[in-house]
C-alpha atoms as a PDB file:
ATOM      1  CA  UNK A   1      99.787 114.290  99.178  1.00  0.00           C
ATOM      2  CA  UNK A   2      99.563 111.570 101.970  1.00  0.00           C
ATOM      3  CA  UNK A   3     101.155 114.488 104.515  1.00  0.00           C
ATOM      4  CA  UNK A   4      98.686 116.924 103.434  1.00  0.00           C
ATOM      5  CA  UNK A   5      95.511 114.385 103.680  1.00  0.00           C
ATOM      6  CA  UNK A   6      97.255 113.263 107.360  1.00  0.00           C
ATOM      7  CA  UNK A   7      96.992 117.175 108.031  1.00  0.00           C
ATOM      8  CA  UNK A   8      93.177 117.004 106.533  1.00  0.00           C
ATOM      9  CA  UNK A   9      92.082 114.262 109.522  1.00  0.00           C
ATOM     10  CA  UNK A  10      94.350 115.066 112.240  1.00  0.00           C
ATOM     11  CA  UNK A  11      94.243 119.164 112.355  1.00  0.00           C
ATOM     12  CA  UNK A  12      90.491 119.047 111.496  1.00  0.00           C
ATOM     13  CA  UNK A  13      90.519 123.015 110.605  1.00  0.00           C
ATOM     14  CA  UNK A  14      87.947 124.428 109.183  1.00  0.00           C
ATOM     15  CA  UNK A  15      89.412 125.232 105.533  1.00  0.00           C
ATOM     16  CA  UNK A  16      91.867 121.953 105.541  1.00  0.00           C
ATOM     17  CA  UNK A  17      89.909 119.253 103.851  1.00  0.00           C
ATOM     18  CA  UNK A  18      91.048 116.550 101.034  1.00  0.00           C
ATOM     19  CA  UNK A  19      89.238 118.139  98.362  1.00  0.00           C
ATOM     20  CA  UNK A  20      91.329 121.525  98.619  1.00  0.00           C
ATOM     21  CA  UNK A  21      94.740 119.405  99.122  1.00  0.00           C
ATOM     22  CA  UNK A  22      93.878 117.809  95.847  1.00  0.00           C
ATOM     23  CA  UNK A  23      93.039 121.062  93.853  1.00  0.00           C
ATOM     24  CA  UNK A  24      95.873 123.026  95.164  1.00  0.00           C
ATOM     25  CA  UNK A  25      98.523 120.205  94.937  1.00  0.00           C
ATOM     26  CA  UNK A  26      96.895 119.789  91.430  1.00  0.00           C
ATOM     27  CA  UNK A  27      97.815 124.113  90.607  1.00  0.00           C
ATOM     28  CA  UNK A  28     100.978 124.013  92.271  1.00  0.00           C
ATOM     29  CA  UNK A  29     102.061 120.600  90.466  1.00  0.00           C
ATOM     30  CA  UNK A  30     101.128 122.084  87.264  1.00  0.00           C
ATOM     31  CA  UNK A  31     102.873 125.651  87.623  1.00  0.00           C
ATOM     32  CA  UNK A  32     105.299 125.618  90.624  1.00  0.00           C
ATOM     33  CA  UNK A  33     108.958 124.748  88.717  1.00  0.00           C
ATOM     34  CA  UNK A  34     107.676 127.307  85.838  1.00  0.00           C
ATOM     35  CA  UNK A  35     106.703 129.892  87.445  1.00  0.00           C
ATOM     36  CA  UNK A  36     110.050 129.599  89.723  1.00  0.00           C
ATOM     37  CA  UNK A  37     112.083 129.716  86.811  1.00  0.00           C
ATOM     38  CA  UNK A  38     110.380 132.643  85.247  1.00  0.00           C
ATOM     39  CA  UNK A  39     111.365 134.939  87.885  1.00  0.00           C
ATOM     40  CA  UNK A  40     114.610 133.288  88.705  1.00  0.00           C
ATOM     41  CA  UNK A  41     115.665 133.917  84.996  1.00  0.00           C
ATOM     42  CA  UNK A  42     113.943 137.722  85.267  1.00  0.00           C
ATOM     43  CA  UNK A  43     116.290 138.279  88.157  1.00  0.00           C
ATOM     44  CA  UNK A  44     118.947 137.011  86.895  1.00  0.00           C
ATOM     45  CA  UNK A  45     119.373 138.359  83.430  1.00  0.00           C
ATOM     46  CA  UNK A  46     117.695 141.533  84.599  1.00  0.00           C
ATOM     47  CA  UNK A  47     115.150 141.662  82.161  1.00  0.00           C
ATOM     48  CA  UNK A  48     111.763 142.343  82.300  1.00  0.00           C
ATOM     49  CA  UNK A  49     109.198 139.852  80.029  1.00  0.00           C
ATOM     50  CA  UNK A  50     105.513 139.814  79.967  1.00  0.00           C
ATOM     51  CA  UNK A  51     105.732 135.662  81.122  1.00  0.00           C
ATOM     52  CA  UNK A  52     106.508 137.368  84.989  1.00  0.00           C
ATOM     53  CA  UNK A  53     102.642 138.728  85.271  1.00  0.00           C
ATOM     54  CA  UNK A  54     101.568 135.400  84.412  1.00  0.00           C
ATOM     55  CA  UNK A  55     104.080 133.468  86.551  1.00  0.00           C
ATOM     56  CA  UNK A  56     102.884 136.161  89.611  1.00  0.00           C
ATOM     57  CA  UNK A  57      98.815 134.733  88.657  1.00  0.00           C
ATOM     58  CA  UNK A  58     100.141 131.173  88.425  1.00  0.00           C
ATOM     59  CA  UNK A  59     101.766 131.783  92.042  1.00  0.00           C
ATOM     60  CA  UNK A  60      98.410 133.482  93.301  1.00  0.00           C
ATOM     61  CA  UNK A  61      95.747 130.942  91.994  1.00  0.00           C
ATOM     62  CA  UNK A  62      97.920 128.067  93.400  1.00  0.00           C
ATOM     63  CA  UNK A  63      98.025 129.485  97.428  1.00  0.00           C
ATOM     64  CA  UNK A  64      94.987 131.547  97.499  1.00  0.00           C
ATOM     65  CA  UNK A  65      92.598 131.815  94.417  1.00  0.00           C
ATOM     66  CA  UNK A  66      91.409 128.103  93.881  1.00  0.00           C
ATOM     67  CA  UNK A  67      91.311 128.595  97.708  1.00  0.00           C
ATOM     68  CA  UNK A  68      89.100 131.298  98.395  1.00  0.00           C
ATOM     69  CA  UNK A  69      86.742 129.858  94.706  1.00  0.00           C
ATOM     70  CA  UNK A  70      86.415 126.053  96.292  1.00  0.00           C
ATOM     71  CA  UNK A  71      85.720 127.301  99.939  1.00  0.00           C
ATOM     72  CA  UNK A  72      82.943 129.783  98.661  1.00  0.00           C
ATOM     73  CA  UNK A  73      81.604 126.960  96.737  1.00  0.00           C
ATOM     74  CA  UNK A  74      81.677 124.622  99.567  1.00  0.00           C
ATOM     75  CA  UNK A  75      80.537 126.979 102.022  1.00  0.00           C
ATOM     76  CA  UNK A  76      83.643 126.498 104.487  1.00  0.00           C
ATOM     77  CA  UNK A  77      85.018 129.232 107.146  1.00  0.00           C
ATOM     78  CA  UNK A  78      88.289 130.707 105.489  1.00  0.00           C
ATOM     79  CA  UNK A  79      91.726 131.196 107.652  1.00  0.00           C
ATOM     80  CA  UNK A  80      92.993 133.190 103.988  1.00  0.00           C
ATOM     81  CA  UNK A  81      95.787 134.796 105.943  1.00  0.00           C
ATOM     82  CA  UNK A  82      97.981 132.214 107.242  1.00  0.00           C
ATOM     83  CA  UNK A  83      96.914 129.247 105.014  1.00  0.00           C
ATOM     84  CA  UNK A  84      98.759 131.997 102.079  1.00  0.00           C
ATOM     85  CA  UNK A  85     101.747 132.613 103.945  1.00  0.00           C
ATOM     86  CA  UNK A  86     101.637 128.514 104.632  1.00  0.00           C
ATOM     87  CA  UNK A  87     100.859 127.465 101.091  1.00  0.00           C
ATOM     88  CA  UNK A  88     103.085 130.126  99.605  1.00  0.00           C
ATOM     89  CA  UNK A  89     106.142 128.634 101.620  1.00  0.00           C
ATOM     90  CA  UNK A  90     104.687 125.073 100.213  1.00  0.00           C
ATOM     91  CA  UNK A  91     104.331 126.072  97.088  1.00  0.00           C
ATOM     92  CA  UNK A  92     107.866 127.488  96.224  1.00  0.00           C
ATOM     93  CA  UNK A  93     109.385 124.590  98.380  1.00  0.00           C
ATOM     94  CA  UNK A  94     107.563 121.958  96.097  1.00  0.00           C
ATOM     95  CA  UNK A  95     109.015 124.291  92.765  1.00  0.00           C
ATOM     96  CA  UNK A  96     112.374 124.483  94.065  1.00  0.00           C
ATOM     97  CA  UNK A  97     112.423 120.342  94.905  1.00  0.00           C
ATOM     98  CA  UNK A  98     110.949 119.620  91.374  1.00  0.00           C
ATOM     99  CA  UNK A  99     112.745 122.131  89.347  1.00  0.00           C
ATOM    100  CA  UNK A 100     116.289 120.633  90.358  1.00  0.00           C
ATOM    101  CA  UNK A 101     117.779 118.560  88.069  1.00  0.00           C
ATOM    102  CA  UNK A 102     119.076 115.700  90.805  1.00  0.00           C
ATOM    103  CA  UNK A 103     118.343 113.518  93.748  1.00  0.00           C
ATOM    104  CA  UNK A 104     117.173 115.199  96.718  1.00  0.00           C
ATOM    105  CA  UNK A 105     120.518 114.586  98.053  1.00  0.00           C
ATOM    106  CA  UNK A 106     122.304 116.599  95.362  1.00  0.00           C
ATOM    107  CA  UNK A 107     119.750 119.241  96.035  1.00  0.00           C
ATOM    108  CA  UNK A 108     120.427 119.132  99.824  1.00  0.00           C
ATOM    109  CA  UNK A 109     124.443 119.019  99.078  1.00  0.00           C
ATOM    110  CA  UNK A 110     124.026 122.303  97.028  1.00  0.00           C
ATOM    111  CA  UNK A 111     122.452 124.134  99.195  1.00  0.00           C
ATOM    112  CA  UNK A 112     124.625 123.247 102.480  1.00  0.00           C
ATOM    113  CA  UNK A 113     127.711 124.503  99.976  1.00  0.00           C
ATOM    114  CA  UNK A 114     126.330 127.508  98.478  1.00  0.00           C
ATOM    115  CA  UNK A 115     127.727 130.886  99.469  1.00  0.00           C
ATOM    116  CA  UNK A 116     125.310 133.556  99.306  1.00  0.00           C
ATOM    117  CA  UNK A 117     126.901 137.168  98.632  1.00  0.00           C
ATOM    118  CA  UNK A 118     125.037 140.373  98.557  1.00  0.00           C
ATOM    119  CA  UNK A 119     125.831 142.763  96.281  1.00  0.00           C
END
């Protein structure tokens, strides 16, 4: 939160104030490490279930539909194209930190020593 009020006063864009840090840090806090492991477990038991639609909204109203709502509202110029690509880089980096089950080191260890094999 600190780095993304920081970003608020230094950048000074536009759509980048501390009310939208707090409301999307609030969505992504609340469905970030679900939604990640809804379609991590639809990939990999190759299954289909009707929780992915809702995990796919949950991703979209976090990164761009409490976005473009509060910015209508507040009457601020949108940037919607790069702050989604931004925010959805955020948002799945925040899910993947917070849906470990370790230290950040762990996490970092793991992912140095992971071998990634396409099939």
């Amino acid at each position: 939160m600190a780095w993304l009020i920081w970003g608020s006063y230094y950048y000074q864009a536009s759509d980048w104030d501390i009310g939208i840090c707090f409301v999307m840090a609030f969505f992504t806090y609340l469905s970030a490490p679900w939604c990640l492991r809804t379609l991590l477990d639809a990939y990999h038991f190759r299954k289909l279930s009707w929780s992915i639609p809702g995990a796919l909204f949950a991703w979209y109203w976090s990164v761009d539909g409490c976005y473009w709502i509060y910015h209508t509202l507040v009457g601020n110029e949108m940037i919607r194209y790069e702050n989604f690509f931004a925010s959805t880089g955020l948002y799945f980096m925040c899910a993947i930190i917070w849906l470990f089950n370790g230290s950040l080191a762990k996490l970092w260890l793991e992912i140095r020593n992971t071998k990634i094999t396409i099939k």
